[in-house]
PDB file of N, CA and C in Angstrom:
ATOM      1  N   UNK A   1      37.216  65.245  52.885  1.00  0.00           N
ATOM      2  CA  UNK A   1      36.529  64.499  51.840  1.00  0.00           C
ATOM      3  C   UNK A   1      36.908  65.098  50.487  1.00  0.00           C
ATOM      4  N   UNK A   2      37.283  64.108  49.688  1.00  0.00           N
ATOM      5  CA  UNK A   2      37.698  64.449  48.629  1.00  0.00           C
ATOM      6  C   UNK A   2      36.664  64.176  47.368  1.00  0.00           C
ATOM      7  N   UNK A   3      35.842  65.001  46.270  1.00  0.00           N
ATOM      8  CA  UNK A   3      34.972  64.092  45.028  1.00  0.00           C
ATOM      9  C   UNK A   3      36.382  64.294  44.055  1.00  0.00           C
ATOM     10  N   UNK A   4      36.777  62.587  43.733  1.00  0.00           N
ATOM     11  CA  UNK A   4      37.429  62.692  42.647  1.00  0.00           C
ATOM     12  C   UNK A   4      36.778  62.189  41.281  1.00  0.00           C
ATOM     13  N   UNK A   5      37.183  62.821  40.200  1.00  0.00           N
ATOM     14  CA  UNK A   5      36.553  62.458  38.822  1.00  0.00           C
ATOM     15  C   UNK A   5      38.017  61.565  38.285  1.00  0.00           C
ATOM     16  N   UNK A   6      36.806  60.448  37.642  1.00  0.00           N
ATOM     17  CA  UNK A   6      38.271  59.234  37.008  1.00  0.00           C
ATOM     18  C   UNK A   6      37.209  59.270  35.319  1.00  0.00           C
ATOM     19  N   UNK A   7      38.154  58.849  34.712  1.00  0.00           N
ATOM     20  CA  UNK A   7      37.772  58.108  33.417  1.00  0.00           C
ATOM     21  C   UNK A   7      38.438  56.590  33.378  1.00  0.00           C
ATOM     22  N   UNK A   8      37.308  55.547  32.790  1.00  0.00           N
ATOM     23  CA  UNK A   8      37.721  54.516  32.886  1.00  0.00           C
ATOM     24  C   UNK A   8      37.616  54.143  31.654  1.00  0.00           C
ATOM     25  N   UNK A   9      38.531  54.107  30.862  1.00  0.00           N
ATOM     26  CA  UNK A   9      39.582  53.533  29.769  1.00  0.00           C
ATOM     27  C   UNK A   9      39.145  52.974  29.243  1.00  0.00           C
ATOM     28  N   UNK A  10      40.631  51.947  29.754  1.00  0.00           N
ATOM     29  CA  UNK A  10      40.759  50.310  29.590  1.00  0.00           C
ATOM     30  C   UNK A  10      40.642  49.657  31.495  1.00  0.00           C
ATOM     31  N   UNK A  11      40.637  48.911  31.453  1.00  0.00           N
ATOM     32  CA  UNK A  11      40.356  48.008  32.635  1.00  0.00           C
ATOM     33  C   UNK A  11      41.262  48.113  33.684  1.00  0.00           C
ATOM     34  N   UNK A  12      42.608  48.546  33.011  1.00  0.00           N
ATOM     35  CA  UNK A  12      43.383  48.785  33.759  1.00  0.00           C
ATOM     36  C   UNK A  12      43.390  49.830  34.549  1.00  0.00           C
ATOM     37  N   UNK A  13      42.487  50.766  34.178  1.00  0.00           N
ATOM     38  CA  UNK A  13      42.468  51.943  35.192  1.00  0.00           C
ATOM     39  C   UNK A  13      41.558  51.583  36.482  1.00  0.00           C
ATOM     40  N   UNK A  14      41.092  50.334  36.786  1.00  0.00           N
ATOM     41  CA  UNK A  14      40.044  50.405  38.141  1.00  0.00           C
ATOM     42  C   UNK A  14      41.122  50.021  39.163  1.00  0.00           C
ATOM     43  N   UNK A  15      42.455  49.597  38.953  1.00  0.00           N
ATOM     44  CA  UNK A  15      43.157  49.778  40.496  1.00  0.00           C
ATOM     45  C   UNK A  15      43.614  51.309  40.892  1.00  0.00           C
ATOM     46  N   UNK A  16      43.343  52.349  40.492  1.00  0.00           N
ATOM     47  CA  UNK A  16      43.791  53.388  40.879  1.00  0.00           C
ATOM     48  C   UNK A  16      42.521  54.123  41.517  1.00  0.00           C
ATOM     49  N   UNK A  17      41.264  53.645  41.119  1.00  0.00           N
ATOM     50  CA  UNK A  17      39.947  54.176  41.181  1.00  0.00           C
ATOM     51  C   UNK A  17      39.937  53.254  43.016  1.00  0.00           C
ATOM     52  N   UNK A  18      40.000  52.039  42.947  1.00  0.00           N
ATOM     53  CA  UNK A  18      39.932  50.728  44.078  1.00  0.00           C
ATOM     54  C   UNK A  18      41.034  51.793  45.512  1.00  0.00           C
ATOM     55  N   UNK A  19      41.933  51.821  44.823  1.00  0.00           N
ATOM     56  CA  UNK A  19      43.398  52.701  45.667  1.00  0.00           C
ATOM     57  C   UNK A  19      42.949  53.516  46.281  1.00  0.00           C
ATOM     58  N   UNK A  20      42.159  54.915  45.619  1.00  0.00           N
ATOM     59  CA  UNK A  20      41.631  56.097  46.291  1.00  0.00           C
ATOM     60  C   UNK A  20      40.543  55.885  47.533  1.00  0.00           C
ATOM     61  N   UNK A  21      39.547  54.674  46.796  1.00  0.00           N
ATOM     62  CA  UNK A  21      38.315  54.841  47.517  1.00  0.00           C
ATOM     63  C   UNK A  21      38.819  53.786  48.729  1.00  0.00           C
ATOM     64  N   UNK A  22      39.984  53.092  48.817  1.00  0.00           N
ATOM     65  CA  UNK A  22      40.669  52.335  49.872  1.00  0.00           C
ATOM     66  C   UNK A  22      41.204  53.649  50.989  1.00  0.00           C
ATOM     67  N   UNK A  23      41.228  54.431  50.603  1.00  0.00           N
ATOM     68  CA  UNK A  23      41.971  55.849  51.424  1.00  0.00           C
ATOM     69  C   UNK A  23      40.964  56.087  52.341  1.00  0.00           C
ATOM     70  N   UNK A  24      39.748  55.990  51.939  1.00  0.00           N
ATOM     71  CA  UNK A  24      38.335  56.070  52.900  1.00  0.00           C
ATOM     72  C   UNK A  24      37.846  57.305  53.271  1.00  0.00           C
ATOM     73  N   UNK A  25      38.542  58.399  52.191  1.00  0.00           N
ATOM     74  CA  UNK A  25      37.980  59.938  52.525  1.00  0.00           C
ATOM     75  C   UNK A  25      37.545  60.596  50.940  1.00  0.00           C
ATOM     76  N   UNK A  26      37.573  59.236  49.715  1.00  0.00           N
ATOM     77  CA  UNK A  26      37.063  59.755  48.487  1.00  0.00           C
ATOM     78  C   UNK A  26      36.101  59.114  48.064  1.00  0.00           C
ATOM     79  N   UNK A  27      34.898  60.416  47.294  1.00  0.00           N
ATOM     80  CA  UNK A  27      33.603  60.126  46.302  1.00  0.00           C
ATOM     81  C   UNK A  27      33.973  60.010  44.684  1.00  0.00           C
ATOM     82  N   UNK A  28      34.069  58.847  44.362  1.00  0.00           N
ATOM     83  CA  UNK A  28      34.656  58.537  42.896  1.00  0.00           C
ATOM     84  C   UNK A  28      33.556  59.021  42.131  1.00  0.00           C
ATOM     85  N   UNK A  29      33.456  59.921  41.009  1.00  0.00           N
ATOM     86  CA  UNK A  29      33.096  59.869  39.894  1.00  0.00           C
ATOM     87  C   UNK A  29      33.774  59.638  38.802  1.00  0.00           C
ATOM     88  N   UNK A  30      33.070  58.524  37.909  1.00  0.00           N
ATOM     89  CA  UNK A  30      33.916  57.245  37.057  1.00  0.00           C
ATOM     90  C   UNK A  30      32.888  57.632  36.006  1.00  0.00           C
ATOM     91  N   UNK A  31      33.489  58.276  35.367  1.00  0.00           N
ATOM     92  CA  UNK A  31      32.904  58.509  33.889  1.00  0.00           C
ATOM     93  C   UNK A  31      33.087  56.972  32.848  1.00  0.00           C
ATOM     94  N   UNK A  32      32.368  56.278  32.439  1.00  0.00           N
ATOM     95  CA  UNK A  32      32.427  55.145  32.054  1.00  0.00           C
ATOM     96  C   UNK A  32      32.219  54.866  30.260  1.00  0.00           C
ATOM     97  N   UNK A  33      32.174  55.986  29.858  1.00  0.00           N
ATOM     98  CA  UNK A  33      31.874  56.630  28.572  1.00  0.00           C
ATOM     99  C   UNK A  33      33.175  55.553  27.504  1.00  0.00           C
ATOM    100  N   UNK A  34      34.388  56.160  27.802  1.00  0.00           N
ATOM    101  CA  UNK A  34      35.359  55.408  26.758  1.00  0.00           C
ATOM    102  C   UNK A  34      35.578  53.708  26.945  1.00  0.00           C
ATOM    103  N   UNK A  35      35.184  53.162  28.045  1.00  0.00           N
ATOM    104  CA  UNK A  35      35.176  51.851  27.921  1.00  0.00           C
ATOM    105  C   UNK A  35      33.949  51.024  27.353  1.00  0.00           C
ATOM    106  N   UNK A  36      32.629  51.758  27.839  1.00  0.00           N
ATOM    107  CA  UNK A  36      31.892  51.369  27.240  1.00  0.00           C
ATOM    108  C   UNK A  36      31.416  51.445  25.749  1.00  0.00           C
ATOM    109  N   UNK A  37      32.167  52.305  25.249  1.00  0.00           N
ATOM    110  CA  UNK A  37      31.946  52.575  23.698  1.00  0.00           C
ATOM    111  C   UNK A  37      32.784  51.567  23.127  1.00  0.00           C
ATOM    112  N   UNK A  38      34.314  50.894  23.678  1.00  0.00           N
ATOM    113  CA  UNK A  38      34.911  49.764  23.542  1.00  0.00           C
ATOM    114  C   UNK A  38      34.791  48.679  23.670  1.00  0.00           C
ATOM    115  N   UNK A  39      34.247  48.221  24.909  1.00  0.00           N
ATOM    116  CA  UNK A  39      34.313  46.569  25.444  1.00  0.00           C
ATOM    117  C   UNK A  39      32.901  46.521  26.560  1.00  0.00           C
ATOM    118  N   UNK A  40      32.114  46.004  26.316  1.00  0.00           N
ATOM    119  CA  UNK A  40      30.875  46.198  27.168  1.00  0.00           C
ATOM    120  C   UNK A  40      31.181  45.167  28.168  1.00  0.00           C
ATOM    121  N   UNK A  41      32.181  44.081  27.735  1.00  0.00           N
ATOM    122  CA  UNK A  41      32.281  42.735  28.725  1.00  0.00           C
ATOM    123  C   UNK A  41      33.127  43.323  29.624  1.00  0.00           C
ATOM    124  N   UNK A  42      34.561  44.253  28.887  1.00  0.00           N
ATOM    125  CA  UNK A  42      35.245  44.398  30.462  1.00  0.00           C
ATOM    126  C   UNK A  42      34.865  45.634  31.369  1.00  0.00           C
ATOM    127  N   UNK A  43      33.708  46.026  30.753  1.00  0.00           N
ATOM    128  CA  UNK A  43      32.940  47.703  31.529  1.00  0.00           C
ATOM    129  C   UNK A  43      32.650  46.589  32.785  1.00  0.00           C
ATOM    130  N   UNK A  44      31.635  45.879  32.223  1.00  0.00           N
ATOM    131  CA  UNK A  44      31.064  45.076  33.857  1.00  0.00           C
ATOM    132  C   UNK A  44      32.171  44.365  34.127  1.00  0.00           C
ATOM    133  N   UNK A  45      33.180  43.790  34.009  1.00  0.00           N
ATOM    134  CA  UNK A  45      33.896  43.413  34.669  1.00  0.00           C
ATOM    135  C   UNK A  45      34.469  44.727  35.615  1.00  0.00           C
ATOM    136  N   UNK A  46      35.138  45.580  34.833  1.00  0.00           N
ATOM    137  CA  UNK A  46      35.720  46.618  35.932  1.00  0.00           C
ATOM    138  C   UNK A  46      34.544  47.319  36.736  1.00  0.00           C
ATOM    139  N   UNK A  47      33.149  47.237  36.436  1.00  0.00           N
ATOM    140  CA  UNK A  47      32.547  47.511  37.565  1.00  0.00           C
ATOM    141  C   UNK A  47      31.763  46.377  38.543  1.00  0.00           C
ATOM    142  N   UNK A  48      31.694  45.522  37.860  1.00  0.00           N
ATOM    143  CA  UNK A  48      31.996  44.352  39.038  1.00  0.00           C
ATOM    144  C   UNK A  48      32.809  44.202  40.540  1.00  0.00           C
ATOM    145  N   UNK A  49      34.230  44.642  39.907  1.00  0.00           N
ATOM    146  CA  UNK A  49      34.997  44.771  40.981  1.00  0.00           C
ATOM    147  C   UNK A  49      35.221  45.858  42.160  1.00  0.00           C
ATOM    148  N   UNK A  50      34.966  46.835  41.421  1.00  0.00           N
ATOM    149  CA  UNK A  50      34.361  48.680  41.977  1.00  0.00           C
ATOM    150  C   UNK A  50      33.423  47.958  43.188  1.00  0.00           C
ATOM    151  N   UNK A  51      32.251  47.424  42.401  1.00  0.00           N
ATOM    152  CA  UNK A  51      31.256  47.113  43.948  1.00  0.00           C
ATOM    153  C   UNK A  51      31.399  46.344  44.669  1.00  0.00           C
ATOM    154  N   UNK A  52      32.273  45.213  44.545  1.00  0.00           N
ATOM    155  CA  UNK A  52      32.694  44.543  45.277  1.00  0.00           C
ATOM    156  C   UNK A  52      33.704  45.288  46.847  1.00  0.00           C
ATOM    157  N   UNK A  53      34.242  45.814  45.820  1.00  0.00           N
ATOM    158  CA  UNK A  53      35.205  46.930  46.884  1.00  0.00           C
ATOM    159  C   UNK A  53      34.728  47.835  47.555  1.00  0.00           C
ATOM    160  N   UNK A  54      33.523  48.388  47.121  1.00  0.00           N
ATOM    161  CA  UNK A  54      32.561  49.433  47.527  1.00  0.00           C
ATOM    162  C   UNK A  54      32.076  49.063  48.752  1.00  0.00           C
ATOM    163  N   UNK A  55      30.971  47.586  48.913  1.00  0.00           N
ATOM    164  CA  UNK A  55      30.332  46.677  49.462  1.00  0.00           C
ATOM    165  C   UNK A  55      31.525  46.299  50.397  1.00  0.00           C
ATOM    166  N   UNK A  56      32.515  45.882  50.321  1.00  0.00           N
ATOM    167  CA  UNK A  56      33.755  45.609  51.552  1.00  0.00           C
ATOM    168  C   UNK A  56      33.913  46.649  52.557  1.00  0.00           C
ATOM    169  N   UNK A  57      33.990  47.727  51.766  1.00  0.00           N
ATOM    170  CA  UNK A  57      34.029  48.975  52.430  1.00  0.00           C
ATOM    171  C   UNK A  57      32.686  49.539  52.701  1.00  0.00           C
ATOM    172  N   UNK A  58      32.121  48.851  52.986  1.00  0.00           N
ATOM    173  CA  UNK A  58      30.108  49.256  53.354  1.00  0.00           C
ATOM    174  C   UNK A  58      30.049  50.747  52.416  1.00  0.00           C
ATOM    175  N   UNK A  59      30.360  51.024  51.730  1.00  0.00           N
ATOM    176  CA  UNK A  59      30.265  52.352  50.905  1.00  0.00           C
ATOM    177  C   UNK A  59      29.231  52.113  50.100  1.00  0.00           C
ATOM    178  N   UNK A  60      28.284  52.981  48.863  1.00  0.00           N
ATOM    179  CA  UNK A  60      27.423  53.239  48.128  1.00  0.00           C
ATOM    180  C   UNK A  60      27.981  53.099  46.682  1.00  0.00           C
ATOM    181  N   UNK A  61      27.075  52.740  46.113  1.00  0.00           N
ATOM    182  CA  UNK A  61      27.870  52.729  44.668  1.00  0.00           C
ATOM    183  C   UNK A  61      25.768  52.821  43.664  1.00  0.00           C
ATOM    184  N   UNK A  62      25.987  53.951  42.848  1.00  0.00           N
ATOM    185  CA  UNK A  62      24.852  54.047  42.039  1.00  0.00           C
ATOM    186  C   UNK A  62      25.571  54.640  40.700  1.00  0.00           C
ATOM    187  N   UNK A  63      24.597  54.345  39.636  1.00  0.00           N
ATOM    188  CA  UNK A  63      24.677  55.158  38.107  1.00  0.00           C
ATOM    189  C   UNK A  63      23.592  55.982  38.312  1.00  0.00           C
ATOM    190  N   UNK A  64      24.405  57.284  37.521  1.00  0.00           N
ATOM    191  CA  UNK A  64      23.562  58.798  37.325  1.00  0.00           C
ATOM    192  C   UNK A  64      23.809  58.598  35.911  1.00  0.00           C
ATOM    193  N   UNK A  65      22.248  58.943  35.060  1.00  0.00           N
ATOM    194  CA  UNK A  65      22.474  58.829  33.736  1.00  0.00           C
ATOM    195  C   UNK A  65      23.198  57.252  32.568  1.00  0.00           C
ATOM    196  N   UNK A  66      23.626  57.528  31.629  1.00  0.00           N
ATOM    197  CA  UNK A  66      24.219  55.916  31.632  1.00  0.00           C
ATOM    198  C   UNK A  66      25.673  56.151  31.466  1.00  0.00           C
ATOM    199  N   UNK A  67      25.791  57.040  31.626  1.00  0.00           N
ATOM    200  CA  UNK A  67      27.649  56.885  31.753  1.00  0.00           C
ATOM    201  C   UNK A  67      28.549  57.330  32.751  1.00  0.00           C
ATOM    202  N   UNK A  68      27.827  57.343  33.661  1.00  0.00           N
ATOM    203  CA  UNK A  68      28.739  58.128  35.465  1.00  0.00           C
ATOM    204  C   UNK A  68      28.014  57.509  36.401  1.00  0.00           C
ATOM    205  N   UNK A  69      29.018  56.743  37.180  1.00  0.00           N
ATOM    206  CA  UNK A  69      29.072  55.996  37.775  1.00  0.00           C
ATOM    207  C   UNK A  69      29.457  56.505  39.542  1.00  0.00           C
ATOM    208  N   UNK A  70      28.753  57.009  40.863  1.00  0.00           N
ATOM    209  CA  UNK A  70      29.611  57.243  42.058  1.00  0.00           C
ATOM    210  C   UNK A  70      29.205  56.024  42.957  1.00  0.00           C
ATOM    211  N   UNK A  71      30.476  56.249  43.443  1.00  0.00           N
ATOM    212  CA  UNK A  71      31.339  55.344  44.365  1.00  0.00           C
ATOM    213  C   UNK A  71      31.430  56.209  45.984  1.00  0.00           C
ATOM    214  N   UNK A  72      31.234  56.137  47.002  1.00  0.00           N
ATOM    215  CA  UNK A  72      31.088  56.696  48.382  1.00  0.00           C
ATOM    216  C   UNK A  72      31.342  55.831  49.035  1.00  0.00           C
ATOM    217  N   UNK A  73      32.461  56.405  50.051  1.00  0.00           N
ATOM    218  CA  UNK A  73      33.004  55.395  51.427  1.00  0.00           C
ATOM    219  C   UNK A  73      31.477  55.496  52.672  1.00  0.00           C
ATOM    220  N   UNK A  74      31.855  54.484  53.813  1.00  0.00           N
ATOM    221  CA  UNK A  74      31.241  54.202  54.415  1.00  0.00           C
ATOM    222  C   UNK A  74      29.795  55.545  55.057  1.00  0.00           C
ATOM    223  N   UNK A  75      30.284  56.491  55.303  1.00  0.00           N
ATOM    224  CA  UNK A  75      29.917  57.555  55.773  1.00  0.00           C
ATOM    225  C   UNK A  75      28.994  58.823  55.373  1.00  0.00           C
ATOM    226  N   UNK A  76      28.962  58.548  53.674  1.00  0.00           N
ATOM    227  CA  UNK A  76      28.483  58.923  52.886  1.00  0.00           C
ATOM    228  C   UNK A  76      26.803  57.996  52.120  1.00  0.00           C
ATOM    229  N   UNK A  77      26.057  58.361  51.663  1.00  0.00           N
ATOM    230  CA  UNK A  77      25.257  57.946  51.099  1.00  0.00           C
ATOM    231  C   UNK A  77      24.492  58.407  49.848  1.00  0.00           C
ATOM    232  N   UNK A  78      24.038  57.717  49.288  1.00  0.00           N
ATOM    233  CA  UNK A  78      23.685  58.002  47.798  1.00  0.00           C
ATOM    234  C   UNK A  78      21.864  58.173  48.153  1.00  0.00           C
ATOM    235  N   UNK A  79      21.286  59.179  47.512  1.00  0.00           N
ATOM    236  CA  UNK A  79      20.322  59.440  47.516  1.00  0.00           C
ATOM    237  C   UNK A  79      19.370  58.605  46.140  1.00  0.00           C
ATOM    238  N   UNK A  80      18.527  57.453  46.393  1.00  0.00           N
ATOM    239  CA  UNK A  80      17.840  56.987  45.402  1.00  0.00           C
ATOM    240  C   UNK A  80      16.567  57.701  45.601  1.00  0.00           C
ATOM    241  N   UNK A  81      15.512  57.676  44.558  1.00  0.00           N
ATOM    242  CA  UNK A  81      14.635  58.411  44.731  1.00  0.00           C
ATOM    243  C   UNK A  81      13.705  56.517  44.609  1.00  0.00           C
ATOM    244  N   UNK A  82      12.539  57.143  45.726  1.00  0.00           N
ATOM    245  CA  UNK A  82      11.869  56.053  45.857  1.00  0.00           C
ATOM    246  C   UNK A  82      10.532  55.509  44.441  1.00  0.00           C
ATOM    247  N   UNK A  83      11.069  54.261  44.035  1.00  0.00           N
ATOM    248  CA  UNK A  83      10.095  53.812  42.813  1.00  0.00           C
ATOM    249  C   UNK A  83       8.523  53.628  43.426  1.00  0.00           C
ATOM    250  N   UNK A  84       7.390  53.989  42.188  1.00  0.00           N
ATOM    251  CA  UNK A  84       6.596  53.589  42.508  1.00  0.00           C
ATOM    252  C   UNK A  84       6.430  52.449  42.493  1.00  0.00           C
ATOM    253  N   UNK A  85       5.309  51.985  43.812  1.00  0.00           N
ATOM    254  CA  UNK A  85       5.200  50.743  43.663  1.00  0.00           C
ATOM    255  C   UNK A  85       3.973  50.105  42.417  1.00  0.00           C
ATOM    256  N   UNK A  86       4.607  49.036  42.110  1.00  0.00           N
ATOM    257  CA  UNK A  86       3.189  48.511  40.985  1.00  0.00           C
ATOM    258  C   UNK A  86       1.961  48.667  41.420  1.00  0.00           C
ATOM    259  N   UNK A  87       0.802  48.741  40.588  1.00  0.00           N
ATOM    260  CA  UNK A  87      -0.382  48.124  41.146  1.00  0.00           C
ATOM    261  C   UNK A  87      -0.837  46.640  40.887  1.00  0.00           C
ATOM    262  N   UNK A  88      -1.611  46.386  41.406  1.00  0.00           N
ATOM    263  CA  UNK A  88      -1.684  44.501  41.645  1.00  0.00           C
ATOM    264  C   UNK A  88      -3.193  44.744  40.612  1.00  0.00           C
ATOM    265  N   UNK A  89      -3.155  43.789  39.857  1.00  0.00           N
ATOM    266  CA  UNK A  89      -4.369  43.694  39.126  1.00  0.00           C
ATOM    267  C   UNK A  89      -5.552  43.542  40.041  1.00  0.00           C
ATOM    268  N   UNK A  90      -5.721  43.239  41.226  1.00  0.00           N
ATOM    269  CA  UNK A  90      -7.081  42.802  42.027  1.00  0.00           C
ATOM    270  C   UNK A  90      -7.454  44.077  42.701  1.00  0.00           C
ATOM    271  N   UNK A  91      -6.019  45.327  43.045  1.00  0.00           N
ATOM    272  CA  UNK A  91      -6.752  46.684  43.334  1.00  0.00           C
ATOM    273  C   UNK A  91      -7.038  47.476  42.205  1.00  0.00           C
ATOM    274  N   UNK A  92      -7.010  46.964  40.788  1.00  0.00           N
ATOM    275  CA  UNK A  92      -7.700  47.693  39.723  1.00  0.00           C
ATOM    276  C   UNK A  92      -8.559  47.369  39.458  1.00  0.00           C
ATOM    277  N   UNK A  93      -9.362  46.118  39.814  1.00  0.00           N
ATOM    278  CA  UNK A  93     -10.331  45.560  39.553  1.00  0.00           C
ATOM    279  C   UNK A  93     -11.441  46.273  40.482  1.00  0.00           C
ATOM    280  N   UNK A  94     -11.115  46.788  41.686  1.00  0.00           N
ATOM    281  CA  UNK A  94     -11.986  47.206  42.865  1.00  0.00           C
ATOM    282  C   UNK A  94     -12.333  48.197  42.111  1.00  0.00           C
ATOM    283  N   UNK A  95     -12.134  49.209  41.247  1.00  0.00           N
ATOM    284  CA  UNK A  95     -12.656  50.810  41.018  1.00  0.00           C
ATOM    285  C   UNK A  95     -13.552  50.260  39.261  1.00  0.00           C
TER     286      UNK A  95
END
């Protein structure tokens, strides 16, 4: 298992990011910092396609913070921490 660190640019860098995590033994960290300070339309586009590829490959895909992005093949998993759930206005009404 490999964690590789990418920076994503321009748009053109998500086939090399797609390439690795196609190898099926790498954890992408995709620093997303210089595209998004550029083009916010082609950030989600190039991560559009990331999860698409992710999701093909049953792999994990979450954001840490707002500018790093991991990517995990099938075997691997991303740890979310569980949200609270809301409260419903009719169990605040009971107390």
């Amino acid at each position: 298992v490999i964690v590789r660190p990418f920076m994503l640019k321009k748009f053109e860098d998500v086939p090399a990011i797609l390439d690795s995590l196609r190898e099926g033994y790498t954890i992408a960290v995709i620093d997303i910092r210089p595209l998004k300070s550029k083009d916010v339309i082609e950030l989600k586009r190039a991560i559009s396609k990331i999860k698409k590829t992710a999701d093909a490959l049953e792999g994990s895909i979450a954001g840490f913070g707002e500018n790093i992005i991991i990517v995990t093949p099938q075997f691997a998993t991303i740890h979310r921490a569980e949200q609270p759930k809301p409260v419903k206005k009719e169990e605040l009404e009971r107390f």
